[in-house]
N, C-alpha and C. Protein backbone atom coordinates (compact mmCIF):
# COMPACT_ATOMS: atom_id res chain seq x y z
N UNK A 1 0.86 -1.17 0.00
CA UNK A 1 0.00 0.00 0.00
C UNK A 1 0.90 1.23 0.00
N UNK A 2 0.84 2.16 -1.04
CA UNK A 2 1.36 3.69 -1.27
C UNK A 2 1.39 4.26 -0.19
N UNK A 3 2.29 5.62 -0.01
CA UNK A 3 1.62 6.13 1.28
C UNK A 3 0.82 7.52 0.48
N UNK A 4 0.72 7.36 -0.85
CA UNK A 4 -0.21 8.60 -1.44
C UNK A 4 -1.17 7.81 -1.23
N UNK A 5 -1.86 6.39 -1.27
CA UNK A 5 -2.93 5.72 -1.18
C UNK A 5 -3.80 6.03 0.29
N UNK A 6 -2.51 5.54 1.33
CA UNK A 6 -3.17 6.03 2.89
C UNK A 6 -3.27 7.53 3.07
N UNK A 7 -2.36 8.65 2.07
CA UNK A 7 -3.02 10.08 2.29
C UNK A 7 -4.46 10.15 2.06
N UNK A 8 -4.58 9.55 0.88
CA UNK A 8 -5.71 10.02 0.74
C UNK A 8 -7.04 9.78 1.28
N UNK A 9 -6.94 8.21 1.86
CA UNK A 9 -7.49 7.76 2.88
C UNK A 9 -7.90 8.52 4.08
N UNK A 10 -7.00 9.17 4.13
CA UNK A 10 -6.77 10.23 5.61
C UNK A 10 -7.24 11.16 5.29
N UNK A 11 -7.46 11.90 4.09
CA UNK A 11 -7.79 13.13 4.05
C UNK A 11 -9.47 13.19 3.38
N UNK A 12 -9.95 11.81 2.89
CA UNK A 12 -11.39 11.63 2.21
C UNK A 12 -12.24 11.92 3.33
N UNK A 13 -13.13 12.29 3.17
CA UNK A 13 -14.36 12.45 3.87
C UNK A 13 -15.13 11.38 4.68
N UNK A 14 -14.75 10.39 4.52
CA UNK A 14 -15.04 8.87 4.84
C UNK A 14 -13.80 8.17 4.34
N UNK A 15 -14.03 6.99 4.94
CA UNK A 15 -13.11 5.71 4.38
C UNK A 15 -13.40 4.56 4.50
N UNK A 16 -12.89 3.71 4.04
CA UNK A 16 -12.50 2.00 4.91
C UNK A 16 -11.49 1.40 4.17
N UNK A 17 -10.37 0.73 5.23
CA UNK A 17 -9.27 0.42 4.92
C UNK A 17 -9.55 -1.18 5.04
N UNK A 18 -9.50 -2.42 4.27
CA UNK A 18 -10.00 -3.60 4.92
C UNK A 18 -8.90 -4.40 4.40
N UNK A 19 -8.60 -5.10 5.36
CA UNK A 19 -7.05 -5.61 5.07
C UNK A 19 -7.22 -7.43 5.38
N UNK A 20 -6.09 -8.20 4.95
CA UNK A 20 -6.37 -9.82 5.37
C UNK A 20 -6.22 -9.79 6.56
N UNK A 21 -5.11 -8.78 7.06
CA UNK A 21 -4.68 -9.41 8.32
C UNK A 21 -5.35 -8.10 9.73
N UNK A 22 -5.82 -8.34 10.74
CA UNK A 22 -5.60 -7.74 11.98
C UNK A 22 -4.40 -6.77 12.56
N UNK A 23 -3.27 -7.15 12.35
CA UNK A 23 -2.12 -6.50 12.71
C UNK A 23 -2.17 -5.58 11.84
N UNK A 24 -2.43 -5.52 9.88
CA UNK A 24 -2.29 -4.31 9.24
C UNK A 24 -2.94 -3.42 9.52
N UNK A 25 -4.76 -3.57 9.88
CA UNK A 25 -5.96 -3.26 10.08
C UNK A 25 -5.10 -2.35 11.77
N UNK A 26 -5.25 -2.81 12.72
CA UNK A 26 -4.62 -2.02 13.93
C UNK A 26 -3.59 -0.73 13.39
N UNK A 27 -2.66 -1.61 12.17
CA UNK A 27 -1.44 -0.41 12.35
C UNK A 27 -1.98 0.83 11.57
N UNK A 28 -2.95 0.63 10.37
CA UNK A 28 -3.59 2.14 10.09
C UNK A 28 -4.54 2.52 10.71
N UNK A 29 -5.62 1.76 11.82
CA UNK A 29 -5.91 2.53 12.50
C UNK A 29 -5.26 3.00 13.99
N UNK A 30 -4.16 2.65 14.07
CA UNK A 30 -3.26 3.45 15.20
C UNK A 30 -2.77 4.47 14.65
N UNK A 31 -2.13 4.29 13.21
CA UNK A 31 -1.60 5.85 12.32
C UNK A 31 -2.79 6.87 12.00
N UNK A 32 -3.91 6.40 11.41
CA UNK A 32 -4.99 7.41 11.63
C UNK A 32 -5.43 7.73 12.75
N UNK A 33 -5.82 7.43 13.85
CA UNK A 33 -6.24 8.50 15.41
C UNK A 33 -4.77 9.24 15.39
N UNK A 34 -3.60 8.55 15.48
CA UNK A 34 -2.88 9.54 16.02
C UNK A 34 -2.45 10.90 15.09
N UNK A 35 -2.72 10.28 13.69
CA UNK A 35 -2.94 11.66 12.38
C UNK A 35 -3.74 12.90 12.95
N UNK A 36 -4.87 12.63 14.04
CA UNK A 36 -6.34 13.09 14.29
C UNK A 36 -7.22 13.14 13.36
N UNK A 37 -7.27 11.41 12.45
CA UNK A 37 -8.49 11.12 11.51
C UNK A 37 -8.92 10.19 12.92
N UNK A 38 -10.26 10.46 12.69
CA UNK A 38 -11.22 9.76 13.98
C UNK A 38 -11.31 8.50 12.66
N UNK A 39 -10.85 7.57 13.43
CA UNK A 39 -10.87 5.79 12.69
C UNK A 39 -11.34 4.90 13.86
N UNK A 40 -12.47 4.15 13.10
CA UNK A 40 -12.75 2.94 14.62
C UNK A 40 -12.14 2.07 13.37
N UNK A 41 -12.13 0.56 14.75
CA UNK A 41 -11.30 -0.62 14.18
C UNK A 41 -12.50 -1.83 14.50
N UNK A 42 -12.45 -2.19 13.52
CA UNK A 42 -13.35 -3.64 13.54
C UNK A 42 -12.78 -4.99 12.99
N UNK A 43 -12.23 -6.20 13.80
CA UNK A 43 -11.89 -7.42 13.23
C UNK A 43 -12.75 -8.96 14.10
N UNK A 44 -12.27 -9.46 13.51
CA UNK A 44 -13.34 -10.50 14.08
C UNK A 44 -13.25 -10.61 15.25
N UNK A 45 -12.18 -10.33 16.22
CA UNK A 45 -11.77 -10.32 17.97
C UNK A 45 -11.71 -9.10 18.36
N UNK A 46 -12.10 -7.80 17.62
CA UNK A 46 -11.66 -6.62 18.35
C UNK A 46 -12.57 -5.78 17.51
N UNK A 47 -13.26 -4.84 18.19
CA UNK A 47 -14.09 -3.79 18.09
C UNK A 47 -13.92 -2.25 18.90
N UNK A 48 -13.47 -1.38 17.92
CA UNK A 48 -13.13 -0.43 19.14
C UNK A 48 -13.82 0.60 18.11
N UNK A 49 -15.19 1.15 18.58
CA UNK A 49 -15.73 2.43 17.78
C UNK A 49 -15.26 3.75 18.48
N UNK A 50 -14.72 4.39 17.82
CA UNK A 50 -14.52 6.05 17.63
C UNK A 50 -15.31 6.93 17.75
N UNK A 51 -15.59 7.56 18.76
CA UNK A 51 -16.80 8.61 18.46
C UNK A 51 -16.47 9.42 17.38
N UNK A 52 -17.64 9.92 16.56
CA UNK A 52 -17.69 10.80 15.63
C UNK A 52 -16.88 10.52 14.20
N UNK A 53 -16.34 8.98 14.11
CA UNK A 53 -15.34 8.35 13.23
C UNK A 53 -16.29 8.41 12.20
N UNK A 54 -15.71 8.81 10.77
CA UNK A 54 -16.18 8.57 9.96
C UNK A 54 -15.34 7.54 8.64
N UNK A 55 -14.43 7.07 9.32
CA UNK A 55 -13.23 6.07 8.89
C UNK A 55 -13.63 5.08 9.38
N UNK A 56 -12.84 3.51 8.97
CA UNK A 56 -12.96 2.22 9.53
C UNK A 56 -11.44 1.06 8.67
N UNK A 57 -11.00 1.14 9.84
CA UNK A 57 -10.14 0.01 9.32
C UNK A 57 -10.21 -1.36 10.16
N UNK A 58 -10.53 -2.18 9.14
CA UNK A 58 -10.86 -4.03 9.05
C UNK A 58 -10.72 -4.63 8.94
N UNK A 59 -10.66 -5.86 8.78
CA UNK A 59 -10.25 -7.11 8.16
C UNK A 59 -11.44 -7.35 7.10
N UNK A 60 -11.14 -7.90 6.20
CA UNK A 60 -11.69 -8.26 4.54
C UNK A 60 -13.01 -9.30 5.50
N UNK A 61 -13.10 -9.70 6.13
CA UNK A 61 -14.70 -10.47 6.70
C UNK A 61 -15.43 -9.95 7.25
N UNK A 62 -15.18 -8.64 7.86
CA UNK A 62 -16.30 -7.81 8.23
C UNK A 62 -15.65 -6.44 7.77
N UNK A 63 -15.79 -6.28 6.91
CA UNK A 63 -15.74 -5.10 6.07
C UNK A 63 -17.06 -4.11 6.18
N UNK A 64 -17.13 -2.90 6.39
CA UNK A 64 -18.45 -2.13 6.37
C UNK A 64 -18.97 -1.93 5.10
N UNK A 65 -20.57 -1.53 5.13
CA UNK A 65 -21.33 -2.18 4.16
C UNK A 65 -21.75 -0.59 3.81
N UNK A 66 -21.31 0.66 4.60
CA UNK A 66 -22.61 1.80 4.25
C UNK A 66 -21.25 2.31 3.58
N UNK A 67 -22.05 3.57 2.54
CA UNK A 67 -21.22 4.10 1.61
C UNK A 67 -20.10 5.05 2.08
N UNK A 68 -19.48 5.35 1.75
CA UNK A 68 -17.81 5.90 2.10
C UNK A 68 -16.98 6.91 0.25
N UNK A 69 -16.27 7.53 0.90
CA UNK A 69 -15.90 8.45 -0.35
C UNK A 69 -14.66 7.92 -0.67
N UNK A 70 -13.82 6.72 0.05
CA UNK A 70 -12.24 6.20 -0.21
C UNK A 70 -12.44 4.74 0.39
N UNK A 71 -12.11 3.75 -0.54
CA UNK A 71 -11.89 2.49 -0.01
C UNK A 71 -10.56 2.14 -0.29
N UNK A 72 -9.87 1.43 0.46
CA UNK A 72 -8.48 0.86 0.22
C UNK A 72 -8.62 -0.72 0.86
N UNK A 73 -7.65 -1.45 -0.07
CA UNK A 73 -8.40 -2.93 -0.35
C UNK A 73 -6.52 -3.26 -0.13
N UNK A 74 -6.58 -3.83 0.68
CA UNK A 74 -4.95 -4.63 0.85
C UNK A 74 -4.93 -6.00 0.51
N UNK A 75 -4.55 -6.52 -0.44
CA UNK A 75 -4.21 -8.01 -0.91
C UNK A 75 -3.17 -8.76 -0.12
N UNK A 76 -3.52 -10.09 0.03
CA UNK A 76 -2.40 -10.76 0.24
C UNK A 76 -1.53 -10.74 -0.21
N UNK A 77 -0.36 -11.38 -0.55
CA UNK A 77 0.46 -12.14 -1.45
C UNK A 77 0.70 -13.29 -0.33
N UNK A 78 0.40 -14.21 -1.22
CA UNK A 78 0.79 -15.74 -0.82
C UNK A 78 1.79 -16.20 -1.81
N UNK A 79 3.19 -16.43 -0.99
CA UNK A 79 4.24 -17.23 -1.46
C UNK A 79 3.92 -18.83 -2.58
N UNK A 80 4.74 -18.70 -3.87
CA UNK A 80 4.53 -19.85 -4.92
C UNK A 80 5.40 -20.50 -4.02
N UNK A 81 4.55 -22.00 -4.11
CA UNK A 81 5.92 -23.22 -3.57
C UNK A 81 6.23 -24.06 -4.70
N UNK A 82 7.31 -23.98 -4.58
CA UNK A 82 7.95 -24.67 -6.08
C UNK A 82 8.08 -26.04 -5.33
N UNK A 83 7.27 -26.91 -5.40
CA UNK A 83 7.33 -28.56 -4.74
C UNK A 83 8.00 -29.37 -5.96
């Protein structure tokens, strides 16, 4: 992920960042509150809403469903095994 991708994230009017993993999902929403973008965090073990958040960073299984002005979509990469 760019970091012109997460500016802009930060600076849209809304967002959602939805990632495979939990740990990525935490680390942009620890970089967005402390930016002072109000971001809540939602993963399948952890829920922490933001007052007045109009951001959300997730994990790809509970991804938010209402409309938003910036989505950012983090892919895996899964390693080829040459067997």
């Amino acid at each position: 992920m760019s970091l012109q991708a997460l500016e802009r994230y930060n600076t849209a009017e809304s967002g959602v960042y939805a990632s495979p993993l939990r740990l990525l999902a935490m680390e942009v929403w620890d970089q967005c509150n402390q930016r002072g973008t109000y971001c809540s965090l939602i993963t399948g073990q952890e829920k922490e809403e933001v007052a007045f958040s109009q951001h959300t960073a997730c994990t790809v299984e509970v991804s938010a469903s209402r409309p938003v002005s910036c989505v950012l979509y983090k892919r895996a990469r899964i390693p080829h095994s040459h067997a």
